[in-house]
PDB file of N, CA and C in Angstrom:
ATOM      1  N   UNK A   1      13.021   4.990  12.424  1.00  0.00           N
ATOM      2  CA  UNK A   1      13.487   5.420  11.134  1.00  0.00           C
ATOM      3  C   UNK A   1      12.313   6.071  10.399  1.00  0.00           C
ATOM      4  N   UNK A   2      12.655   7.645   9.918  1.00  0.00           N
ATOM      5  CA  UNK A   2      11.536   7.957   9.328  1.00  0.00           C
ATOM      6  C   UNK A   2      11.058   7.117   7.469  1.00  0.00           C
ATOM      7  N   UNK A   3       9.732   7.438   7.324  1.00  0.00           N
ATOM      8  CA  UNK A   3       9.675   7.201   5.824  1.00  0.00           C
ATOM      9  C   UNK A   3       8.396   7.936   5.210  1.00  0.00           C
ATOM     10  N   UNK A   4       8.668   7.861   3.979  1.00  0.00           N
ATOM     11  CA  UNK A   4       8.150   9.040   3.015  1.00  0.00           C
ATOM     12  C   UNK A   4       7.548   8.157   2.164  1.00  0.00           C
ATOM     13  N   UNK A   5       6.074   8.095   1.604  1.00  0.00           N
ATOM     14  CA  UNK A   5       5.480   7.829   0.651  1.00  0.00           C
ATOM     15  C   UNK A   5       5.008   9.004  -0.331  1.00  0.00           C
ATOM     16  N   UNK A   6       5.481   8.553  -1.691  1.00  0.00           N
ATOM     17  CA  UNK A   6       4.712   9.521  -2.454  1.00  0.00           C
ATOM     18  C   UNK A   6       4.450   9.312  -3.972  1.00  0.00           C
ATOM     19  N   UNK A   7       3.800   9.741  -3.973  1.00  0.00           N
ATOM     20  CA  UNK A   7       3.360   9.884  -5.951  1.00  0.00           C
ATOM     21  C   UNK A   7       4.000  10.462  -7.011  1.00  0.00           C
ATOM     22  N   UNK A   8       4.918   9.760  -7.684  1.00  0.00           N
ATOM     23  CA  UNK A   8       5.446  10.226  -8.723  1.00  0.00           C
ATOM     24  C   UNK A   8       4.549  11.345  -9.579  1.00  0.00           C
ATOM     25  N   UNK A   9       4.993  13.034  -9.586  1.00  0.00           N
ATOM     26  CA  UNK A   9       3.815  13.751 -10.193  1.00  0.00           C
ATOM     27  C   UNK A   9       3.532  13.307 -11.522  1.00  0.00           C
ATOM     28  N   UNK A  10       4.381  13.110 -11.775  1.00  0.00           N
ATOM     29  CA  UNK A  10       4.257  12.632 -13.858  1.00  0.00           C
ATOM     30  C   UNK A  10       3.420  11.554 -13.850  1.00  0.00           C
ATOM     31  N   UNK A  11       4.122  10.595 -13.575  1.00  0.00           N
ATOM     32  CA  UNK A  11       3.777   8.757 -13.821  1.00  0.00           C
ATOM     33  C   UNK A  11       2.294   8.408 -12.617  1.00  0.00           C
ATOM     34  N   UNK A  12       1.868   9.645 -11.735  1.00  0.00           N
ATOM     35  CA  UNK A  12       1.259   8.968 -10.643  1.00  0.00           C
ATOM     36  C   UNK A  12       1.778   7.292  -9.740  1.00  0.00           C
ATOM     37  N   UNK A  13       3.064   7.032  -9.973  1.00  0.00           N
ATOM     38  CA  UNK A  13       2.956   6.052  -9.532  1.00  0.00           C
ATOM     39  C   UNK A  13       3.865   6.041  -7.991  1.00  0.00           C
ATOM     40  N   UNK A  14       3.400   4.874  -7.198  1.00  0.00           N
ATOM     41  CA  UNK A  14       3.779   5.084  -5.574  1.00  0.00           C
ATOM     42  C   UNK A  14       5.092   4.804  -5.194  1.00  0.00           C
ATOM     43  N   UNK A  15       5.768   5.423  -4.153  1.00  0.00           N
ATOM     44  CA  UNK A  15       7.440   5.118  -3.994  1.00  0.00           C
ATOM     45  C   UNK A  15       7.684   5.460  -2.841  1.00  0.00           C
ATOM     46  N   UNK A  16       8.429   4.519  -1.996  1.00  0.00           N
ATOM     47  CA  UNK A  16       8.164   4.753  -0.891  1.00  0.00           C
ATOM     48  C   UNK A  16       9.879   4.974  -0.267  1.00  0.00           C
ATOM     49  N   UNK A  17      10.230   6.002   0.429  1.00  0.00           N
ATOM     50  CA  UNK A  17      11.381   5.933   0.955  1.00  0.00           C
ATOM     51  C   UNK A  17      12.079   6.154   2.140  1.00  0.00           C
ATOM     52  N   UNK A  18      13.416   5.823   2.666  1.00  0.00           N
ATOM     53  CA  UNK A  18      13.248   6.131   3.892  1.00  0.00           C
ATOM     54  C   UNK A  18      14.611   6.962   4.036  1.00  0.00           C
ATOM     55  N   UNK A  19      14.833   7.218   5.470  1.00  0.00           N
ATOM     56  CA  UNK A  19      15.958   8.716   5.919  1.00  0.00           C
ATOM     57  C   UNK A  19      16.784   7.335   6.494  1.00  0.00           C
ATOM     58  N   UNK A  20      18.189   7.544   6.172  1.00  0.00           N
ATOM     59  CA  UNK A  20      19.438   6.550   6.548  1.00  0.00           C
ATOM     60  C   UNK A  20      20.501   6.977   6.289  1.00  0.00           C
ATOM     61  N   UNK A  21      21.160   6.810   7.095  1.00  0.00           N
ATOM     62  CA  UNK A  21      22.917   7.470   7.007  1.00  0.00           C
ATOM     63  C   UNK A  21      22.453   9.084   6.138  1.00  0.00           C
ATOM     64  N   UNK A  22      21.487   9.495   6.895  1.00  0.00           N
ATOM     65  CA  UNK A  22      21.400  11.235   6.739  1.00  0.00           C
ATOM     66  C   UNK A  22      21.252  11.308   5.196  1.00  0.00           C
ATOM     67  N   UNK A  23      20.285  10.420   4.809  1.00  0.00           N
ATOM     68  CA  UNK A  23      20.077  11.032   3.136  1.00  0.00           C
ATOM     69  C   UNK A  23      18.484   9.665   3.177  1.00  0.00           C
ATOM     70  N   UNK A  24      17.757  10.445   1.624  1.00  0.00           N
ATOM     71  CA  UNK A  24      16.762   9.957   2.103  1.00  0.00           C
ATOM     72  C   UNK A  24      17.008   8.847   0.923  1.00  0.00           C
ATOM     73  N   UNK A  25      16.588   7.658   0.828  1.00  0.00           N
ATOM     74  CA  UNK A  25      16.855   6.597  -0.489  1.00  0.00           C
ATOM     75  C   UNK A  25      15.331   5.374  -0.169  1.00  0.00           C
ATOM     76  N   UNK A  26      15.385   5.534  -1.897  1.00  0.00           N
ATOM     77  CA  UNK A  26      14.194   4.444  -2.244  1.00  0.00           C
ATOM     78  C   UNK A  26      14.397   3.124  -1.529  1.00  0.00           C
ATOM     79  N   UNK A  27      13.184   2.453  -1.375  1.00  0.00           N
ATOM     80  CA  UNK A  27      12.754   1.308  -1.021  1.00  0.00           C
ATOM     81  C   UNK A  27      12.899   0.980  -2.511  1.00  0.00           C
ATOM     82  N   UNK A  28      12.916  -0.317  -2.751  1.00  0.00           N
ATOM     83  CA  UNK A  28      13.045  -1.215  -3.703  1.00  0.00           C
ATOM     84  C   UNK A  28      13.696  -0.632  -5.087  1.00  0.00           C
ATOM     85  N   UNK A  29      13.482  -1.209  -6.198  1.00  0.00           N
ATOM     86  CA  UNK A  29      14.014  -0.556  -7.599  1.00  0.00           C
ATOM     87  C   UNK A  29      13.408  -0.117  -8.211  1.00  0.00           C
ATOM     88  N   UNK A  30      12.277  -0.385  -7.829  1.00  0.00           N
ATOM     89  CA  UNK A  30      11.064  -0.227  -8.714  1.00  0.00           C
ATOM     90  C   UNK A  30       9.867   0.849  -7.642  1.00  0.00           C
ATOM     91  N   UNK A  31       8.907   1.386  -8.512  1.00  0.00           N
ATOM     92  CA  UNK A  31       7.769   1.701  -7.979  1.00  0.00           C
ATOM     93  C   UNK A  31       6.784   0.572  -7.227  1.00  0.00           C
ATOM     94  N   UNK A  32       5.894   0.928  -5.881  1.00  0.00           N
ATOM     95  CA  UNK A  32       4.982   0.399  -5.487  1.00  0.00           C
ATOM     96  C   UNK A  32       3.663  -0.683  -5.900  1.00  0.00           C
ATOM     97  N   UNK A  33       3.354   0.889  -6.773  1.00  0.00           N
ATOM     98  CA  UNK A  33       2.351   0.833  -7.422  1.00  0.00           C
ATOM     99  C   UNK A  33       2.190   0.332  -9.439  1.00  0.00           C
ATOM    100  N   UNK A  34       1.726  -0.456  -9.714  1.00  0.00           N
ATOM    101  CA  UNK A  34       1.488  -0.760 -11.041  1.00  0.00           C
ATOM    102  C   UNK A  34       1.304   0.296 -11.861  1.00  0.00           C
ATOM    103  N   UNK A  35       0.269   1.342 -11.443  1.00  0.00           N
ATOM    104  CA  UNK A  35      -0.472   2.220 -11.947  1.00  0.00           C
ATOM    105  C   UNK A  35      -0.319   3.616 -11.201  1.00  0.00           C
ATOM    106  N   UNK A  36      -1.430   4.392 -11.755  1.00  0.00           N
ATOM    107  CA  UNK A  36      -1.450   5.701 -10.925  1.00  0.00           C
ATOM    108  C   UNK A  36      -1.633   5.344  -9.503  1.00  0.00           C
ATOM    109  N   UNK A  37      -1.010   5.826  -8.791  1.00  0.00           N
ATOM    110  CA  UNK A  37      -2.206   5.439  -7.129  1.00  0.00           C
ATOM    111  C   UNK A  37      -2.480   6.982  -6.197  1.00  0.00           C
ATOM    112  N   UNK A  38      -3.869   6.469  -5.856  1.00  0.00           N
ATOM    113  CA  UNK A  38      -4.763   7.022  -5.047  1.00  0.00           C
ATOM    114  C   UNK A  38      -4.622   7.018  -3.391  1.00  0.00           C
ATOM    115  N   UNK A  39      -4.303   7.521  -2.389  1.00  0.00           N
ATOM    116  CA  UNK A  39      -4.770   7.111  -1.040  1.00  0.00           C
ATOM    117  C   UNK A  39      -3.789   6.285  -0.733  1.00  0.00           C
ATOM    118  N   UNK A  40      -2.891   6.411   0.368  1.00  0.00           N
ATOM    119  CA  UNK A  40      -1.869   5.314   0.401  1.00  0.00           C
ATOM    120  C   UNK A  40      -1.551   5.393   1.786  1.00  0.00           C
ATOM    121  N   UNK A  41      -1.310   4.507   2.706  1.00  0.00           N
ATOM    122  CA  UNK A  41      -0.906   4.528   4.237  1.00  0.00           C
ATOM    123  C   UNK A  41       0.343   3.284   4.304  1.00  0.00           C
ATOM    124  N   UNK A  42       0.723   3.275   5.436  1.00  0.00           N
ATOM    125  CA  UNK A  42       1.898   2.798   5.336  1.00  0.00           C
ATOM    126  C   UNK A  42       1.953   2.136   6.945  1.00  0.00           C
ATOM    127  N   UNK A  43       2.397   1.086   6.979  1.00  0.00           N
ATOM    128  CA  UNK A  43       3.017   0.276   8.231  1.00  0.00           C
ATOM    129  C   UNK A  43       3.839  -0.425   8.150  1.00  0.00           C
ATOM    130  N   UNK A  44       4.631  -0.843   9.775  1.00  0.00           N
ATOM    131  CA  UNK A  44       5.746  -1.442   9.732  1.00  0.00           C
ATOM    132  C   UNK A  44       5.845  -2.191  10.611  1.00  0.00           C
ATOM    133  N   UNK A  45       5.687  -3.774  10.272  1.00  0.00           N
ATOM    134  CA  UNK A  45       5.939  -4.737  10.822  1.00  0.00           C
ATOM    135  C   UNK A  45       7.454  -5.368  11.335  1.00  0.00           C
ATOM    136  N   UNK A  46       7.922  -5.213  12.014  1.00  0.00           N
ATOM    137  CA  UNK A  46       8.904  -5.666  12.694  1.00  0.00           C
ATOM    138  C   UNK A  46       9.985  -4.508  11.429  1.00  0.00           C
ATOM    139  N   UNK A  47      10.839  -5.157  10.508  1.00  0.00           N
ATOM    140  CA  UNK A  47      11.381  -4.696   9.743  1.00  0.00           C
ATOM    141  C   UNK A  47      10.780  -4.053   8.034  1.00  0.00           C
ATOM    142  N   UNK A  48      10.095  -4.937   8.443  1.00  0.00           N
ATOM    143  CA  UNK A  48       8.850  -4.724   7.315  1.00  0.00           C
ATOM    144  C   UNK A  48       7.512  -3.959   6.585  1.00  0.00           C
ATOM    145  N   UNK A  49       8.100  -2.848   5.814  1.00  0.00           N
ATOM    146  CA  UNK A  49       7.098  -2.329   5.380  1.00  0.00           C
ATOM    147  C   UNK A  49       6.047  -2.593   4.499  1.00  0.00           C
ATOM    148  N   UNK A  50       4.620  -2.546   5.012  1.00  0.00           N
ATOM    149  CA  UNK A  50       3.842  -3.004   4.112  1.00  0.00           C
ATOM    150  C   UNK A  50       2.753  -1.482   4.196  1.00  0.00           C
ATOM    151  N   UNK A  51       2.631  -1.301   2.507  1.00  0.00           N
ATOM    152  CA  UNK A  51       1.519  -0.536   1.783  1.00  0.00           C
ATOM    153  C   UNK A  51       0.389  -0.556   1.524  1.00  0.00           C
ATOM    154  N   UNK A  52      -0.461   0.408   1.562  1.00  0.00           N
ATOM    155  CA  UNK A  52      -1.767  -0.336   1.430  1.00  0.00           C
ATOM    156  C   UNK A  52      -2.573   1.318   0.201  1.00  0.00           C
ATOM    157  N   UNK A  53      -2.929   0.557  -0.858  1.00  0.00           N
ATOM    158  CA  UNK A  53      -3.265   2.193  -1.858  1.00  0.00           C
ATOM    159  C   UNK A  53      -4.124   1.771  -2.620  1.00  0.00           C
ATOM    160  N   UNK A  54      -4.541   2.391  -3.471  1.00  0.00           N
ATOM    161  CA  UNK A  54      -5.548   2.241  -4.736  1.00  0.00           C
ATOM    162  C   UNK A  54      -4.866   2.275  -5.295  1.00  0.00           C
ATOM    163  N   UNK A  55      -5.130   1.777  -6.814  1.00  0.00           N
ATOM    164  CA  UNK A  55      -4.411   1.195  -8.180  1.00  0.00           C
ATOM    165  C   UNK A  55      -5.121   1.362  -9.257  1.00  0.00           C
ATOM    166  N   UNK A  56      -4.605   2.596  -9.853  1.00  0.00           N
ATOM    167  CA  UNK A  56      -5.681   2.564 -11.256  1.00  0.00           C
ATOM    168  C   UNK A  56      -5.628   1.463 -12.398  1.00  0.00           C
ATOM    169  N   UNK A  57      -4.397   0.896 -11.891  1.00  0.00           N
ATOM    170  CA  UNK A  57      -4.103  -0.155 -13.130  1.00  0.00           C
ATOM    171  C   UNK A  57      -5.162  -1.944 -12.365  1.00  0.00           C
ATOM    172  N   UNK A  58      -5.540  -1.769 -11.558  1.00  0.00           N
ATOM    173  CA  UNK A  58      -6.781  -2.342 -11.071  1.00  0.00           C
ATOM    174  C   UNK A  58      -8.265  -1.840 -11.021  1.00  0.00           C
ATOM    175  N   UNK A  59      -8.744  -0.678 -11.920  1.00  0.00           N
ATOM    176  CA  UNK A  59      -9.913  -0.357 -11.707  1.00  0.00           C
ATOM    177  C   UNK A  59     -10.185   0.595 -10.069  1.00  0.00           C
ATOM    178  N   UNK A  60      -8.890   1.052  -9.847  1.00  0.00           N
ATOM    179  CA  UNK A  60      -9.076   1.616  -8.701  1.00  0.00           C
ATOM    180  C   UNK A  60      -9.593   0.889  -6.767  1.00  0.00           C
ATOM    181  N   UNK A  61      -9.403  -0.311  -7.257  1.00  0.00           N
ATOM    182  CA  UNK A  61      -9.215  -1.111  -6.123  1.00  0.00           C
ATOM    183  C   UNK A  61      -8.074  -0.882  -5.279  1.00  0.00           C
ATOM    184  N   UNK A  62      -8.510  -1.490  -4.289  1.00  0.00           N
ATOM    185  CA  UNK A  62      -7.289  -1.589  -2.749  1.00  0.00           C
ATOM    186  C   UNK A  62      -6.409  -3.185  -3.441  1.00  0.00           C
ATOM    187  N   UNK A  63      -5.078  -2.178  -2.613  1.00  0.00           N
ATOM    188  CA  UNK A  63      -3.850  -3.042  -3.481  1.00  0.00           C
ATOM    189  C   UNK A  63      -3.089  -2.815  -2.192  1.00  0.00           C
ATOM    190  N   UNK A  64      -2.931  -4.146  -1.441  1.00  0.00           N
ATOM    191  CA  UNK A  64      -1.628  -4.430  -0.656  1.00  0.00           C
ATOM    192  C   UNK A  64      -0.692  -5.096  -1.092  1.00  0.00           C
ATOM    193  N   UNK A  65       0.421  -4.097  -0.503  1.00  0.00           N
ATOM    194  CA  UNK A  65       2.105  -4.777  -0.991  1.00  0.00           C
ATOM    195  C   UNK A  65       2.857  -4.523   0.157  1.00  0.00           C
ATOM    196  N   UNK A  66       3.982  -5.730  -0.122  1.00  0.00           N
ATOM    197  CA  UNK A  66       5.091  -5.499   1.538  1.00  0.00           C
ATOM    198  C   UNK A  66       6.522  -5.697   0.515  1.00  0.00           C
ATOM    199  N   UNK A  67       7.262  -5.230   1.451  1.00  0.00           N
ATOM    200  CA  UNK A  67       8.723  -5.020   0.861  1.00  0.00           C
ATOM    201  C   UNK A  67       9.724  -6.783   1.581  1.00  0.00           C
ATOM    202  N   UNK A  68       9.901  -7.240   0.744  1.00  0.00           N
ATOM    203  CA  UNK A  68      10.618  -8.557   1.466  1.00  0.00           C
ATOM    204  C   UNK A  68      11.032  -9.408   0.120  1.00  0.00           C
ATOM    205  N   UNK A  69      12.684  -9.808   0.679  1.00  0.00           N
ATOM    206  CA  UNK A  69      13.752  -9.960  -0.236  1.00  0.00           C
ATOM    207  C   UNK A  69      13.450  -9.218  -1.635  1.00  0.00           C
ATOM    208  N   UNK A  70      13.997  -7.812  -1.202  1.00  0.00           N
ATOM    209  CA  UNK A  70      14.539  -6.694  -1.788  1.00  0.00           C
ATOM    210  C   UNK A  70      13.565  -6.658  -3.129  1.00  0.00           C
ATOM    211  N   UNK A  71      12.185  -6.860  -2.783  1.00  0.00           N
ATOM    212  CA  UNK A  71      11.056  -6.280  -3.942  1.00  0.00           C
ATOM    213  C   UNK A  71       9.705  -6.405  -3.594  1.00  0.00           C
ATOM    214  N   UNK A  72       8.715  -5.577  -4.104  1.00  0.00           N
ATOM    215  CA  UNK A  72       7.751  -5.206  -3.573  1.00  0.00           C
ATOM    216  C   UNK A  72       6.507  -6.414  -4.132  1.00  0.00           C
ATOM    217  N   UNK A  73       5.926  -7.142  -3.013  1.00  0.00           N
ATOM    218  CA  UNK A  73       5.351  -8.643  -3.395  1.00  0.00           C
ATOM    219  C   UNK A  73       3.681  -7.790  -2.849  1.00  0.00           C
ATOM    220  N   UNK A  74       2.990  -8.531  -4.082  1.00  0.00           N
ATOM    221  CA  UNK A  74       1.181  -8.131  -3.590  1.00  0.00           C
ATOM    222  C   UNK A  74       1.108  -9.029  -1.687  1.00  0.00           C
ATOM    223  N   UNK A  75       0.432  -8.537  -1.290  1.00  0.00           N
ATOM    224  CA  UNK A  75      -0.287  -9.679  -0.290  1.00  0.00           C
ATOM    225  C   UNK A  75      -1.815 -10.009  -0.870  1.00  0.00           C
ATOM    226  N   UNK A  76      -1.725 -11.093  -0.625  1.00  0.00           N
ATOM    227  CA  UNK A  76      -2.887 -11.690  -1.319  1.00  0.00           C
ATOM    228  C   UNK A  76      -2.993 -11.087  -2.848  1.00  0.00           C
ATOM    229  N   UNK A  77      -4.717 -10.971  -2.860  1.00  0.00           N
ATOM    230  CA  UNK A  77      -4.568 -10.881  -4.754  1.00  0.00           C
ATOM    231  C   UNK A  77      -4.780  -9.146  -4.680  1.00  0.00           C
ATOM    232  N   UNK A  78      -4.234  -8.812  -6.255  1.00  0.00           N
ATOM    233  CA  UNK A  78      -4.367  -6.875  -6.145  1.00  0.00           C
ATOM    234  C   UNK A  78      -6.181  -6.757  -6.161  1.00  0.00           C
ATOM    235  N   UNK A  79      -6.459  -6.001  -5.967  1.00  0.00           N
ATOM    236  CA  UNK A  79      -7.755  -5.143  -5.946  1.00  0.00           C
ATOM    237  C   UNK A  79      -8.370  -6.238  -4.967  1.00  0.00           C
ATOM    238  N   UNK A  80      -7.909  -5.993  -4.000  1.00  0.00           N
ATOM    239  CA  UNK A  80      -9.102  -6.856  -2.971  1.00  0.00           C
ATOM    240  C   UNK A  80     -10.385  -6.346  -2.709  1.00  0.00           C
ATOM    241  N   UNK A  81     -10.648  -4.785  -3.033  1.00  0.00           N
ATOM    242  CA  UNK A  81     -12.352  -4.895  -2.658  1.00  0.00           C
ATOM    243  C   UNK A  81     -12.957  -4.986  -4.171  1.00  0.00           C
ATOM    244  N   UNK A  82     -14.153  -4.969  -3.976  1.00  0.00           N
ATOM    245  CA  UNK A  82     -15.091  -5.673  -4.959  1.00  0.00           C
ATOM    246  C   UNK A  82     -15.060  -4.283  -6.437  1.00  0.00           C
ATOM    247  N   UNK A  83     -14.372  -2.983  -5.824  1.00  0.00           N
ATOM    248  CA  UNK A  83     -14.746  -2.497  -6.492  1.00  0.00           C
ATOM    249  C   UNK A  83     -14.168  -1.120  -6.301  1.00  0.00           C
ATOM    250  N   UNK A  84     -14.224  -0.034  -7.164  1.00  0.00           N
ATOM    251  CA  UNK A  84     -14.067   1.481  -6.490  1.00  0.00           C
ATOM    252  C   UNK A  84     -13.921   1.900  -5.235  1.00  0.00           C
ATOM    253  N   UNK A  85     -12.857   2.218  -4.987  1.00  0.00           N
ATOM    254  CA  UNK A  85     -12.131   2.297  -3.404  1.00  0.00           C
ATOM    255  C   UNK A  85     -11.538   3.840  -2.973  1.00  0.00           C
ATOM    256  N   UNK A  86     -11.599   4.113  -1.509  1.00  0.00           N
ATOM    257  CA  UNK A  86     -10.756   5.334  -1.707  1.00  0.00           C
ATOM    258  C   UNK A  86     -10.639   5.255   0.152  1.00  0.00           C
ATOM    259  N   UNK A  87     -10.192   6.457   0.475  1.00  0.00           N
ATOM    260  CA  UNK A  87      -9.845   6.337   2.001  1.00  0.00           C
ATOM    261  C   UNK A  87      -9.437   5.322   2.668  1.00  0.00           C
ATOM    262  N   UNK A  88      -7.993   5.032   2.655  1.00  0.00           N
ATOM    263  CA  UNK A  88      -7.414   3.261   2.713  1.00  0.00           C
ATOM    264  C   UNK A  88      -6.819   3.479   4.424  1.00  0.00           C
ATOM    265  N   UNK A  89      -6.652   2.603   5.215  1.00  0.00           N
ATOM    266  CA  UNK A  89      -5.442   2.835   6.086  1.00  0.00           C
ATOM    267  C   UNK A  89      -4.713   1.238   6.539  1.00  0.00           C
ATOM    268  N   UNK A  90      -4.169   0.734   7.101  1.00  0.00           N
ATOM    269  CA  UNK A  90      -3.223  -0.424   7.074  1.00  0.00           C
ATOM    270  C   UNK A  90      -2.588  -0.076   8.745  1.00  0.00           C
ATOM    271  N   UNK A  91      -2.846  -1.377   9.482  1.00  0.00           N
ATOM    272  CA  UNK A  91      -1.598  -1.229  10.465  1.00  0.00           C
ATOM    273  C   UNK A  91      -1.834  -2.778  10.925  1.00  0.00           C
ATOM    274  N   UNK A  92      -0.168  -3.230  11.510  1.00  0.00           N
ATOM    275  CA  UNK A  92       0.383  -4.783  12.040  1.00  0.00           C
ATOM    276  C   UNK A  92      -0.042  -4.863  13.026  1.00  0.00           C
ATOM    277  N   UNK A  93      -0.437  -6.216  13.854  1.00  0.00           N
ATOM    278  CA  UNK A  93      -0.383  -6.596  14.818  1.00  0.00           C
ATOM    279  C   UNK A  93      -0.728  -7.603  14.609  1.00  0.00           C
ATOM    280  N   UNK A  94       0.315  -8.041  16.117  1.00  0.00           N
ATOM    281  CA  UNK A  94       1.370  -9.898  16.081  1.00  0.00           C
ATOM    282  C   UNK A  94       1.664  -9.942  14.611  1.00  0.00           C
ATOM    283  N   UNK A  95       2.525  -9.125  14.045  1.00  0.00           N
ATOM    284  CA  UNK A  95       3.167  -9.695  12.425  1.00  0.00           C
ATOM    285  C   UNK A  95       1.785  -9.649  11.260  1.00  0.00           C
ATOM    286  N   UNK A  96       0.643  -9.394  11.239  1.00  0.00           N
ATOM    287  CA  UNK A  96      -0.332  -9.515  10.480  1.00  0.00           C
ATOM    288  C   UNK A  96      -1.188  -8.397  10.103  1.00  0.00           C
ATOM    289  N   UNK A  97      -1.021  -8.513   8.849  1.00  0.00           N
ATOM    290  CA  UNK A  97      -1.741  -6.615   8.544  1.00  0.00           C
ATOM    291  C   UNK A  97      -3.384  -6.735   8.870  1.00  0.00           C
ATOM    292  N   UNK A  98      -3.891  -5.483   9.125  1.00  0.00           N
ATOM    293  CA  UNK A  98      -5.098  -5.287   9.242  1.00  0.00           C
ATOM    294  C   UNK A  98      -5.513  -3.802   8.558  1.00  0.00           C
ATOM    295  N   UNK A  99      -6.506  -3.921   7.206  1.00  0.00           N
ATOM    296  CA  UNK A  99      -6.429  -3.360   6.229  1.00  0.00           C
ATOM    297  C   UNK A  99      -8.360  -2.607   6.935  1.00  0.00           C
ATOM    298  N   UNK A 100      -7.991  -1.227   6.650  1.00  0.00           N
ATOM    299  CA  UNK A 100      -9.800  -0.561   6.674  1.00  0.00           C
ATOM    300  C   UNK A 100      -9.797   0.271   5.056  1.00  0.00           C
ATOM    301  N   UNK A 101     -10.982   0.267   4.534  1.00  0.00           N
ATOM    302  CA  UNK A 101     -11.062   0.853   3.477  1.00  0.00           C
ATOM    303  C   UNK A 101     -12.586   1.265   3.169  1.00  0.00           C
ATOM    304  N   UNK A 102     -12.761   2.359   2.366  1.00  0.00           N
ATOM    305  CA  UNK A 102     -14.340   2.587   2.016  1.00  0.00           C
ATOM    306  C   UNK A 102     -14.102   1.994   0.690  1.00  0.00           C
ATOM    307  N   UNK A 103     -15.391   1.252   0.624  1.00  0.00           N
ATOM    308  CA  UNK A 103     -15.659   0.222  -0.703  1.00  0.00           C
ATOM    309  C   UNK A 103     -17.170   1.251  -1.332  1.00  0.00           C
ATOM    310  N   UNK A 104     -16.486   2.045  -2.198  1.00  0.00           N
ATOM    311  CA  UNK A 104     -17.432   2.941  -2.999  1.00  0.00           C
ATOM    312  C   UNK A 104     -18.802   2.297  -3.367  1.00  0.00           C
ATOM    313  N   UNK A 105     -18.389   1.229  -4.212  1.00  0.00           N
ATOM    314  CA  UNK A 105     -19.262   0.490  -5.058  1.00  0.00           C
ATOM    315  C   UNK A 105     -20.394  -0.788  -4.376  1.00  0.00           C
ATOM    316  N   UNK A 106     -19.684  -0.677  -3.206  1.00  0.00           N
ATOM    317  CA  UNK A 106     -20.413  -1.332  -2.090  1.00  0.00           C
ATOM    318  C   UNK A 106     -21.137  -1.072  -0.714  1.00  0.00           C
ATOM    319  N   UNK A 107     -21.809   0.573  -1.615  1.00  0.00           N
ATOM    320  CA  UNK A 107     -22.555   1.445  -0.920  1.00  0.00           C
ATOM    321  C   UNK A 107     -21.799   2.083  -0.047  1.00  0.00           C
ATOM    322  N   UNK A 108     -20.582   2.772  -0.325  1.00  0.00           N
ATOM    323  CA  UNK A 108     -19.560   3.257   0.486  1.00  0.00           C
ATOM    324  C   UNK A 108     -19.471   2.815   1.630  1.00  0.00           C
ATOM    325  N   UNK A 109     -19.669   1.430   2.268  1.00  0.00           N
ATOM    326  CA  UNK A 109     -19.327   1.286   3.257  1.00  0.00           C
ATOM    327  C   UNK A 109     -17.987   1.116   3.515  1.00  0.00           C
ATOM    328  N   UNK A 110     -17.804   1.056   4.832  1.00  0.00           N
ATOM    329  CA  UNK A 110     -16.217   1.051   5.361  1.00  0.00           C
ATOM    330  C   UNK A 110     -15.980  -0.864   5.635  1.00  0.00           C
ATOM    331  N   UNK A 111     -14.587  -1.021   5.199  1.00  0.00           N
ATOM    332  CA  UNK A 111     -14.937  -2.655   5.413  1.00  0.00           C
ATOM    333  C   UNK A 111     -13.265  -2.473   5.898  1.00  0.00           C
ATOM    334  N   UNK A 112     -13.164  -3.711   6.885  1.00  0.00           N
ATOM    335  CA  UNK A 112     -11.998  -4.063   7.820  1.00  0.00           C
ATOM    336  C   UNK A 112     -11.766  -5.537   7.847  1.00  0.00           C
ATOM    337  N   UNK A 113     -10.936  -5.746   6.877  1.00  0.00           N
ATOM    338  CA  UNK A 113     -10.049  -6.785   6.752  1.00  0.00           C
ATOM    339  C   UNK A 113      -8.892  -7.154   7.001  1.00  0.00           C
ATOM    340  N   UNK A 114      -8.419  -8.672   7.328  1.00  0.00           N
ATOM    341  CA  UNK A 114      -7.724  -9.091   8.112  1.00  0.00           C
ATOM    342  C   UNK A 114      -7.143  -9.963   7.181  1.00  0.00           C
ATOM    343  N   UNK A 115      -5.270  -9.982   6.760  1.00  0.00           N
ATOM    344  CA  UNK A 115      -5.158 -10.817   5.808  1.00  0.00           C
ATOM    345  C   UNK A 115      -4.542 -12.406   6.765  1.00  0.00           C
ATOM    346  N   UNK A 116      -5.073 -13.732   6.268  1.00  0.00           N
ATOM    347  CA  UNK A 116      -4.382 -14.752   6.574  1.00  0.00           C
ATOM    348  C   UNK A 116      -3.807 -15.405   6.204  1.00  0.00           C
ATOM    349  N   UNK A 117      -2.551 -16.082   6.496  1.00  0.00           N
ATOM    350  CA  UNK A 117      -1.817 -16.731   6.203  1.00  0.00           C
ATOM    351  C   UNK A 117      -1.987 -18.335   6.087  1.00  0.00           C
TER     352      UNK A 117
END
């Protein structure tokens, strides 16, 4: 099943949707994102889509969210890196996201995190 992430041009904010019965329709009711967002990748765990973006309404931190019972839930806490973020990507395996991101403020390094349950 295809899907489409994108940025509201006005509001900057994230929305993610997919192609079904030949028309394309939103994920959840709401937007993704709190805020404007920056950089956004997308994976899919079994049925499950989970997001991974920057959040201006976090200081521009990395902000993971997954779609489950019909609304968009943080994983773990919003702005998980320490700081100014950009170039995000996200992908599952065995059911468990695995998040890479450049952490600006933390001498642009690239950091690869693993969320646990």
């Amino acid at each position: 099943m295809p899907y489409v992430a994108y940025a509201d041009l006005g509001t900057g904010l994230l929305y993610l949707k997919k192609f079904e019965d030949n028309e394309w329709k939103k994920i959840g009711k709401g937007a993704v994102s709190e805020g404007r967002s920056l950089f956004c990748d997308l994976a899919i765990s079994g049925k499950v889509p989970y997001m991974i973006y920057i959040d201006n309404s976090v200081g521009n931190k990395i902000v993971v969210s997954k779609f489950i019972n019909d609304e968009w839930v943080n994983v773990g806490e919003k702005g998980i890196s320490s700081g100014i973020s950009d170039y995000c990507a996200i992908e599952c395996y065995n059911n468990e996201p695995y998040i890479a991101f450049r952490d600006v403020t933390a001498g642009e390094k690239i950091k690869v995190l693993k969320f646990e349950y």
